[in-house]
C-alpha atoms as a PDB file:
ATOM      1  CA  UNK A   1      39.893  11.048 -48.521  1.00  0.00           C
ATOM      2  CA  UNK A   2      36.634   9.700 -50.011  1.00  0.00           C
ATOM      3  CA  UNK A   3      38.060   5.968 -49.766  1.00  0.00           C
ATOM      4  CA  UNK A   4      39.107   6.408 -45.896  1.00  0.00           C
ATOM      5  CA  UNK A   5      35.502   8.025 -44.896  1.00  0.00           C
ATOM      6  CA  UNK A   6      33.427   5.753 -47.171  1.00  0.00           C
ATOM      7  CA  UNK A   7      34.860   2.665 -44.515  1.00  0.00           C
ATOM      8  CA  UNK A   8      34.302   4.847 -41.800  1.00  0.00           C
ATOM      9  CA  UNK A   9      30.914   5.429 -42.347  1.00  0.00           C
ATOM     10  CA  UNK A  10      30.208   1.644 -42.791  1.00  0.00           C
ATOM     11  CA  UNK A  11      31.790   1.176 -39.637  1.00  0.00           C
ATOM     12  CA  UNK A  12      29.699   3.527 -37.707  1.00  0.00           C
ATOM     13  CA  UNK A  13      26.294   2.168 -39.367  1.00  0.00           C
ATOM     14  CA  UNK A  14      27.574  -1.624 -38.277  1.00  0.00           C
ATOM     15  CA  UNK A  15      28.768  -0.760 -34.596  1.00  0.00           C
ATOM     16  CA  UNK A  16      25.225   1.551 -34.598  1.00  0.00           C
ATOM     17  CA  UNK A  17      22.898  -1.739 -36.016  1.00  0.00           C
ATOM     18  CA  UNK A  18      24.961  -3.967 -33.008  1.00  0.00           C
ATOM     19  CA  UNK A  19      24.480  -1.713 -29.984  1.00  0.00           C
ATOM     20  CA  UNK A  20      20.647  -1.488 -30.727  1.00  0.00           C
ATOM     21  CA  UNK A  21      20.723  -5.530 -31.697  1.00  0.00           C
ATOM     22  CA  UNK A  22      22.317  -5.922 -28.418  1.00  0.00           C
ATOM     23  CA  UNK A  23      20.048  -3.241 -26.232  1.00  0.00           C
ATOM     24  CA  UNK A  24      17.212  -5.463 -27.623  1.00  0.00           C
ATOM     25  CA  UNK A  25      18.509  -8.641 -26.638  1.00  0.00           C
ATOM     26  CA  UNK A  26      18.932  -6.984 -23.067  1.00  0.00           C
ATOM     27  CA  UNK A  27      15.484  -6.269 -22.817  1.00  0.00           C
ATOM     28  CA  UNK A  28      14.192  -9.786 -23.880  1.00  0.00           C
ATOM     29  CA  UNK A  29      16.231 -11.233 -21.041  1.00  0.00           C
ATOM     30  CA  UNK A  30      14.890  -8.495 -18.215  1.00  0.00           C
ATOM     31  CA  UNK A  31      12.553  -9.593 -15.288  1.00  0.00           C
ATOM     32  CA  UNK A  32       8.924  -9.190 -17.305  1.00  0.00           C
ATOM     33  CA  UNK A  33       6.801  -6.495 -15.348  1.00  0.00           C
ATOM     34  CA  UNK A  34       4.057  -7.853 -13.381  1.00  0.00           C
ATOM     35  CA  UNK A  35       0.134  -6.667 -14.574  1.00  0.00           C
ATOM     36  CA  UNK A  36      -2.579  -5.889 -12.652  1.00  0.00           C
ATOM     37  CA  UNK A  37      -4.302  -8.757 -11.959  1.00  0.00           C
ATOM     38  CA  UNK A  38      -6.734 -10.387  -9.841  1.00  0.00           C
ATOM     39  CA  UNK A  39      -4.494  -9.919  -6.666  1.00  0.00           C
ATOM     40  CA  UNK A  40      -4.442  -6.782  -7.326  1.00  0.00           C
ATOM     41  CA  UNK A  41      -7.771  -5.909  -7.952  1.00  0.00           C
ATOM     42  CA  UNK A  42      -9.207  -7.457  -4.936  1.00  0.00           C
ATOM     43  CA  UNK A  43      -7.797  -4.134  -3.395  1.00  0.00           C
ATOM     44  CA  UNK A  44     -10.217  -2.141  -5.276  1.00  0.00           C
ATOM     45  CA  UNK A  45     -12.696  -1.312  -2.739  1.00  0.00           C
ATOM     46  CA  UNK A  46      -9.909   0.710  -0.723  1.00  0.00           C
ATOM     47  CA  UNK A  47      -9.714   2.943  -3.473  1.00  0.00           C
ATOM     48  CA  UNK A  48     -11.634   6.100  -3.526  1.00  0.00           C
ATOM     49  CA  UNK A  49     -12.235   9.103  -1.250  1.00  0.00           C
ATOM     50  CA  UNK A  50     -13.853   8.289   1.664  1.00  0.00           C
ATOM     51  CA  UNK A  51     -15.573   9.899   5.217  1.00  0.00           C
ATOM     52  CA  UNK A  52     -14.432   7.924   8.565  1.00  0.00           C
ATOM     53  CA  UNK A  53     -16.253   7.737  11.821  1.00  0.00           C
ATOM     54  CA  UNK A  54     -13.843   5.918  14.486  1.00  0.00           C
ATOM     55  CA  UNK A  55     -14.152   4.579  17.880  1.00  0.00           C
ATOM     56  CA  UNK A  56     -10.765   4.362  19.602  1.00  0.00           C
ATOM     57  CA  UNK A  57     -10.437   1.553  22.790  1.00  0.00           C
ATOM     58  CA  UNK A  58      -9.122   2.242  25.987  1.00  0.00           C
ATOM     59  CA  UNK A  59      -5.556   0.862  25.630  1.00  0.00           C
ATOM     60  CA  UNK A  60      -2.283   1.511  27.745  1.00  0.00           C
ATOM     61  CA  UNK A  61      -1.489   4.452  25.313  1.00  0.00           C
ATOM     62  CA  UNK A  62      -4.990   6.633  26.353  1.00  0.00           C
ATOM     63  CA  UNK A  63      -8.179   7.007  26.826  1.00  0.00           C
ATOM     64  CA  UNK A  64     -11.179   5.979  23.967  1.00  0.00           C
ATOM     65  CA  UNK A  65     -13.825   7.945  22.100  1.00  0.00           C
ATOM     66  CA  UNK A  66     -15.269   8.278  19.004  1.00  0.00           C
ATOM     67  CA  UNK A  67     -13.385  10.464  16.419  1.00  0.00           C
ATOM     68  CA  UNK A  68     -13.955  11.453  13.114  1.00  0.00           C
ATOM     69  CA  UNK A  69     -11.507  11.269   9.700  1.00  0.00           C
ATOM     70  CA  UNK A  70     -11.236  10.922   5.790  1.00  0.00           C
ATOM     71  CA  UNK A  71      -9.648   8.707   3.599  1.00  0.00           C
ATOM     72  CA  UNK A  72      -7.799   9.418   0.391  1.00  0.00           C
ATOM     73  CA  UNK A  73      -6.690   6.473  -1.572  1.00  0.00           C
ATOM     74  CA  UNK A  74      -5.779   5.841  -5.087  1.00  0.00           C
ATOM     75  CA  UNK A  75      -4.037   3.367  -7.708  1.00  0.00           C
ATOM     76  CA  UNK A  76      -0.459   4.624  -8.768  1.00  0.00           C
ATOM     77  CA  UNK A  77       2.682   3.199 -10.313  1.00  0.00           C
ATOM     78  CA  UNK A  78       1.245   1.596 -12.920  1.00  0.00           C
ATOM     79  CA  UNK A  79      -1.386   0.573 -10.505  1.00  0.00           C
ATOM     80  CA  UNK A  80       0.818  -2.017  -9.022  1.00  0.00           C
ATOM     81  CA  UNK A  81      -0.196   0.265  -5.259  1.00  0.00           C
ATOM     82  CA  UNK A  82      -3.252   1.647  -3.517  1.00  0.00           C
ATOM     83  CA  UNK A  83      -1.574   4.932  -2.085  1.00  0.00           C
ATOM     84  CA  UNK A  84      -3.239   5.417   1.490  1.00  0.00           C
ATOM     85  CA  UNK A  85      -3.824   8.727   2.780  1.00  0.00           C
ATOM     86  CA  UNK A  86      -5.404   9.333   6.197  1.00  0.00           C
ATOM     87  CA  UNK A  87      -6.394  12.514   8.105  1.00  0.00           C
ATOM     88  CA  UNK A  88      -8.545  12.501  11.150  1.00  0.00           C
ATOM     89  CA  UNK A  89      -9.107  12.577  14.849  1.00  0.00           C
ATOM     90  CA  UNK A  90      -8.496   9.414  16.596  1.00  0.00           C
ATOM     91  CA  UNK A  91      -8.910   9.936  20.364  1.00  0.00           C
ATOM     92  CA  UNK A  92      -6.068   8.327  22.065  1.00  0.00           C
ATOM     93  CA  UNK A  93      -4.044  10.030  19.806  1.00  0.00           C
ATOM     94  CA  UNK A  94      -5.592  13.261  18.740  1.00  0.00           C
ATOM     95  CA  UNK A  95      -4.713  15.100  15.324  1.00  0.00           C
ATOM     96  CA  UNK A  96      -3.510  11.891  13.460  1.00  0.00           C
ATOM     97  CA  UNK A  97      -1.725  12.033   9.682  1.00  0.00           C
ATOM     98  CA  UNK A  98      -0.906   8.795   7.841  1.00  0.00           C
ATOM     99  CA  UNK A  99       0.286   7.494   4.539  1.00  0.00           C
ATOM    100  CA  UNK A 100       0.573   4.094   3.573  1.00  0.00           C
ATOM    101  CA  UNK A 101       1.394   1.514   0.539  1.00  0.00           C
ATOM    102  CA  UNK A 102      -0.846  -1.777  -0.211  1.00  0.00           C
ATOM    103  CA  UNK A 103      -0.100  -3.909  -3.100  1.00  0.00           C
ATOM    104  CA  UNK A 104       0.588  -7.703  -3.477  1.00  0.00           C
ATOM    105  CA  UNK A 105       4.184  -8.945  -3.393  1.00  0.00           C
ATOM    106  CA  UNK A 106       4.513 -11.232  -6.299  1.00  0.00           C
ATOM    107  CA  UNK A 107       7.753 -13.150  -4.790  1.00  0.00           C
ATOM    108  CA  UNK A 108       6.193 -13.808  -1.385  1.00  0.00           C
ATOM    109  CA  UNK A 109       2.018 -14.687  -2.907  1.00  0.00           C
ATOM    110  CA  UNK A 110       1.269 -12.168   0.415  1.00  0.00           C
ATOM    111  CA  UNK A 111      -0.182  -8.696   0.947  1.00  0.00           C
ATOM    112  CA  UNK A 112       2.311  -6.233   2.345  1.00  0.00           C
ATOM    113  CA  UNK A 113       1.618  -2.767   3.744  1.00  0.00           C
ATOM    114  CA  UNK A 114       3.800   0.105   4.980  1.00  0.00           C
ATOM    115  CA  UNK A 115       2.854   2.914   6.786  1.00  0.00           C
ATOM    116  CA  UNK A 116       4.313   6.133   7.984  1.00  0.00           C
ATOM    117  CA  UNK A 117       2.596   8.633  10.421  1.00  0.00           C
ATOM    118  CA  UNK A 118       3.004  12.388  11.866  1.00  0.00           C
ATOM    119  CA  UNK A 119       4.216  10.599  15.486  1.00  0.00           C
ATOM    120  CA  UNK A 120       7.022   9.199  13.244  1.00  0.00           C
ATOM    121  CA  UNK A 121       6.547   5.175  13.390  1.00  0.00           C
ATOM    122  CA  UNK A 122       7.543   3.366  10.086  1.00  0.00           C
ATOM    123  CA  UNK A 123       5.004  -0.040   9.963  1.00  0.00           C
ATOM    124  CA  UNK A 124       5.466  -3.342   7.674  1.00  0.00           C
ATOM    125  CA  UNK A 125       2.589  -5.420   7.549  1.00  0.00           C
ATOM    126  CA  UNK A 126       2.118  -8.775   6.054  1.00  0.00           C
ATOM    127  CA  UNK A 127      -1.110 -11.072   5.518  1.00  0.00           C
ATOM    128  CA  UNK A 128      -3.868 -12.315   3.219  1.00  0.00           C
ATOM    129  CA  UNK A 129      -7.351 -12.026   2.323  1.00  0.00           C
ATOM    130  CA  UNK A 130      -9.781 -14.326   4.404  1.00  0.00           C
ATOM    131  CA  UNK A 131     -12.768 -14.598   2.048  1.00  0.00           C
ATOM    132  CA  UNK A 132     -13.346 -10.812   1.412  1.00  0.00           C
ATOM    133  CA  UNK A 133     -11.358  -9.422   4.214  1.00  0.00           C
ATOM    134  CA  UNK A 134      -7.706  -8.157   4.090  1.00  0.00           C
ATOM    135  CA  UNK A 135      -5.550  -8.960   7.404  1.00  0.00           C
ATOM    136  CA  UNK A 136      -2.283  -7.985   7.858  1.00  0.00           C
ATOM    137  CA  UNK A 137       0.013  -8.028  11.093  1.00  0.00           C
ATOM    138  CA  UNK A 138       3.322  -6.348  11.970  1.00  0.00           C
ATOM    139  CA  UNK A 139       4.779  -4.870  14.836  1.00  0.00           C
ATOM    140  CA  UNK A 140       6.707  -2.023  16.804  1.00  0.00           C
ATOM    141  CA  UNK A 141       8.114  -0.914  19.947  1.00  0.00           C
ATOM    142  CA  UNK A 142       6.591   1.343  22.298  1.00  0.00           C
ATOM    143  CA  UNK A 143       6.966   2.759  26.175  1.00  0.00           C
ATOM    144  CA  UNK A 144       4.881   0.332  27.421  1.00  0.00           C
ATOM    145  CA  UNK A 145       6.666  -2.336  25.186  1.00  0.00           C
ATOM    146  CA  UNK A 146       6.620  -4.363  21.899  1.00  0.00           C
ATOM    147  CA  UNK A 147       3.026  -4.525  20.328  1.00  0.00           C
ATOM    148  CA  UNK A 148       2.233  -7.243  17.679  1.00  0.00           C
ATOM    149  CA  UNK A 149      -0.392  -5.162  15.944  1.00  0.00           C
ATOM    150  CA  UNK A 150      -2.907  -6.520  13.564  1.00  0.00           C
ATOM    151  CA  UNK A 151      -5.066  -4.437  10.822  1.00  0.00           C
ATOM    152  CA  UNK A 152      -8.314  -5.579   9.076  1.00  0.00           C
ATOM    153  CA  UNK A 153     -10.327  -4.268   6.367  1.00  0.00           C
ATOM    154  CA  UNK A 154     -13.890  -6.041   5.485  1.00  0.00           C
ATOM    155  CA  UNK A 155     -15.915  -4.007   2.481  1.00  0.00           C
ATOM    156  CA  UNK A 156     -19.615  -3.517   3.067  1.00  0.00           C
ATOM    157  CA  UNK A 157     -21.238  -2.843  -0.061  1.00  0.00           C
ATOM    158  CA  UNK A 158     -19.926   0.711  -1.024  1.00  0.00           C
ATOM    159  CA  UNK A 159     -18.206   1.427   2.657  1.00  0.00           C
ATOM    160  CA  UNK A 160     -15.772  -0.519   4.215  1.00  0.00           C
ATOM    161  CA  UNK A 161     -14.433  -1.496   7.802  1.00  0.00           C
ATOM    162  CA  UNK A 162     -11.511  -1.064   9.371  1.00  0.00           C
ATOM    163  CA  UNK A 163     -10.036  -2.938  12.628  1.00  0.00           C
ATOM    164  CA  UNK A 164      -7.201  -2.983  14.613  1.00  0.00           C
ATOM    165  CA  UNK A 165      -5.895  -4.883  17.631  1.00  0.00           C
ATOM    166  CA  UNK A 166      -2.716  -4.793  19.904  1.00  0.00           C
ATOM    167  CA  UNK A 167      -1.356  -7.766  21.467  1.00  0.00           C
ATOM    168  CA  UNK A 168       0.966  -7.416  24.417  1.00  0.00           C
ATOM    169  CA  UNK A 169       1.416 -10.475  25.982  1.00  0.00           C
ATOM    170  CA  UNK A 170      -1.805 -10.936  27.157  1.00  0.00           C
ATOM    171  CA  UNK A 171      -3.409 -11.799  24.195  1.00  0.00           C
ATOM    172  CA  UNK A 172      -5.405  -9.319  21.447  1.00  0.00           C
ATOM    173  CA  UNK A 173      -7.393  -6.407  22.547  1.00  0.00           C
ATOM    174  CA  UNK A 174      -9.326  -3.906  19.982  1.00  0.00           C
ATOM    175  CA  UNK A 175      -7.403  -0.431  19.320  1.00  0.00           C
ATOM    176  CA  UNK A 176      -9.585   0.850  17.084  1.00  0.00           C
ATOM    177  CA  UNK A 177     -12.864   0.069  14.835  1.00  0.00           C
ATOM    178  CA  UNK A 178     -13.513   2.276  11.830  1.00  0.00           C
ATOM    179  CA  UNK A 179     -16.462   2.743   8.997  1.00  0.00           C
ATOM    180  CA  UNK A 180     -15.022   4.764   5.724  1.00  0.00           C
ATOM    181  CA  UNK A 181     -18.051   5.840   3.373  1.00  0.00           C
ATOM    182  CA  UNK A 182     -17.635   6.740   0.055  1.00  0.00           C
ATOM    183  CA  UNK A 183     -17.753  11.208   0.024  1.00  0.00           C
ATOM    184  CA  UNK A 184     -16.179  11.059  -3.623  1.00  0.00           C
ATOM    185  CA  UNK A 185     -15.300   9.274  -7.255  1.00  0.00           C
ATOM    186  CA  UNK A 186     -13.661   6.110  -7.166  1.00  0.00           C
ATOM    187  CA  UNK A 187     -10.441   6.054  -9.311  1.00  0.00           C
ATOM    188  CA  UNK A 188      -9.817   3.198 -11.673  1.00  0.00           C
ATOM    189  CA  UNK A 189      -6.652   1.186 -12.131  1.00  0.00           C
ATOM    190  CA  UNK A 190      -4.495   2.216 -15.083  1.00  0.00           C
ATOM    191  CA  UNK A 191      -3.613  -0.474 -17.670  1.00  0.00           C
END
């Protein structure tokens, strides 16, 4: 009995020392992880808690006005995102919820947003920084017909800006212009 589990034994260590040989070898051959780079950290000054002051444009969807909002944005998964949370009155639209993803997409060397709101539309944005400002367009379907939608933000030392504009057909018009200062600590990427 000793000379049958003796073998056995051996077998199990060698088949044991393989497997992990060959889980290793996996790994050296998977898609490296992208870091948080300098693409990345050009996002920085979205990140943060933030007050908003708004003024909404007349547009076919309603009337303007000034509203009133806060931002709550922060790094996660692995810092590879700026999480976008948004709460606020905008006045063509009243109560307005929104939560969003920003990061850069490594395959395409572009920005890419999406966004998700309480009146249910599902956004993908695409663009690139212009000196210090982010623009991004996308576009969607609505009663009055298909908007191509472009969104802006510019920082201002501490604050930022925000912009967006609707084209039609008849070329862009301003939705909305927004100022988001800093009402809390700024969150740093993780490593």
């Amino acid at each position: 009995m000793k000379k049958i589990a003796l073998p056995l034994i051996v077998l199990v260590l060698i088949s044991g020392l393989a497997e992990t040989q060959e889980q290793k070898s996996e790994q050296k051959g998977a898609m490296p992880k992208p870091k948080f780079g300098p693409e990345l950290a050009k996002l920085a000054f979205l990140v943060g808690n933030f007050s908003t002051e708004n003024i909404a444009y007349d547009t076919p969807m309603g009337k303007g006005g000034p509203g009133k909002g806060r931002n709550m944005n922060r790094w996660d998964l692995d810092s590879m995102y700026v999480i976008v949370n948004y709460q606020g009155e905008i006045a063509t639209m009243g109560h307005y919820e929104g939560h969003g993803m920003i990061t850069f997409d490594w395959q395409s060397s572009q920005y890419k947003c999406w966004w998700f709101d309480n009146y249910g539309n599902h956004s993908e944005y695409t663009g690139s920084f212009t000196g210090d400002t982010l623009s991004m367009e996308g576009g969607f379907a609505t009663p009055a017909g298909n908007v191509k939608e472009r969104i802006m933000w510019h920082p201002e030392g501490k604050k930022f800006k925000f912009l967006t504009t609707w084209d039609m057909g008849q070329g862009p018009m301003p939705v909305m212009a927004e100022t988001a200062t800093p009402s809390g600590a700024k969150t740093r990427p993780k490593k």
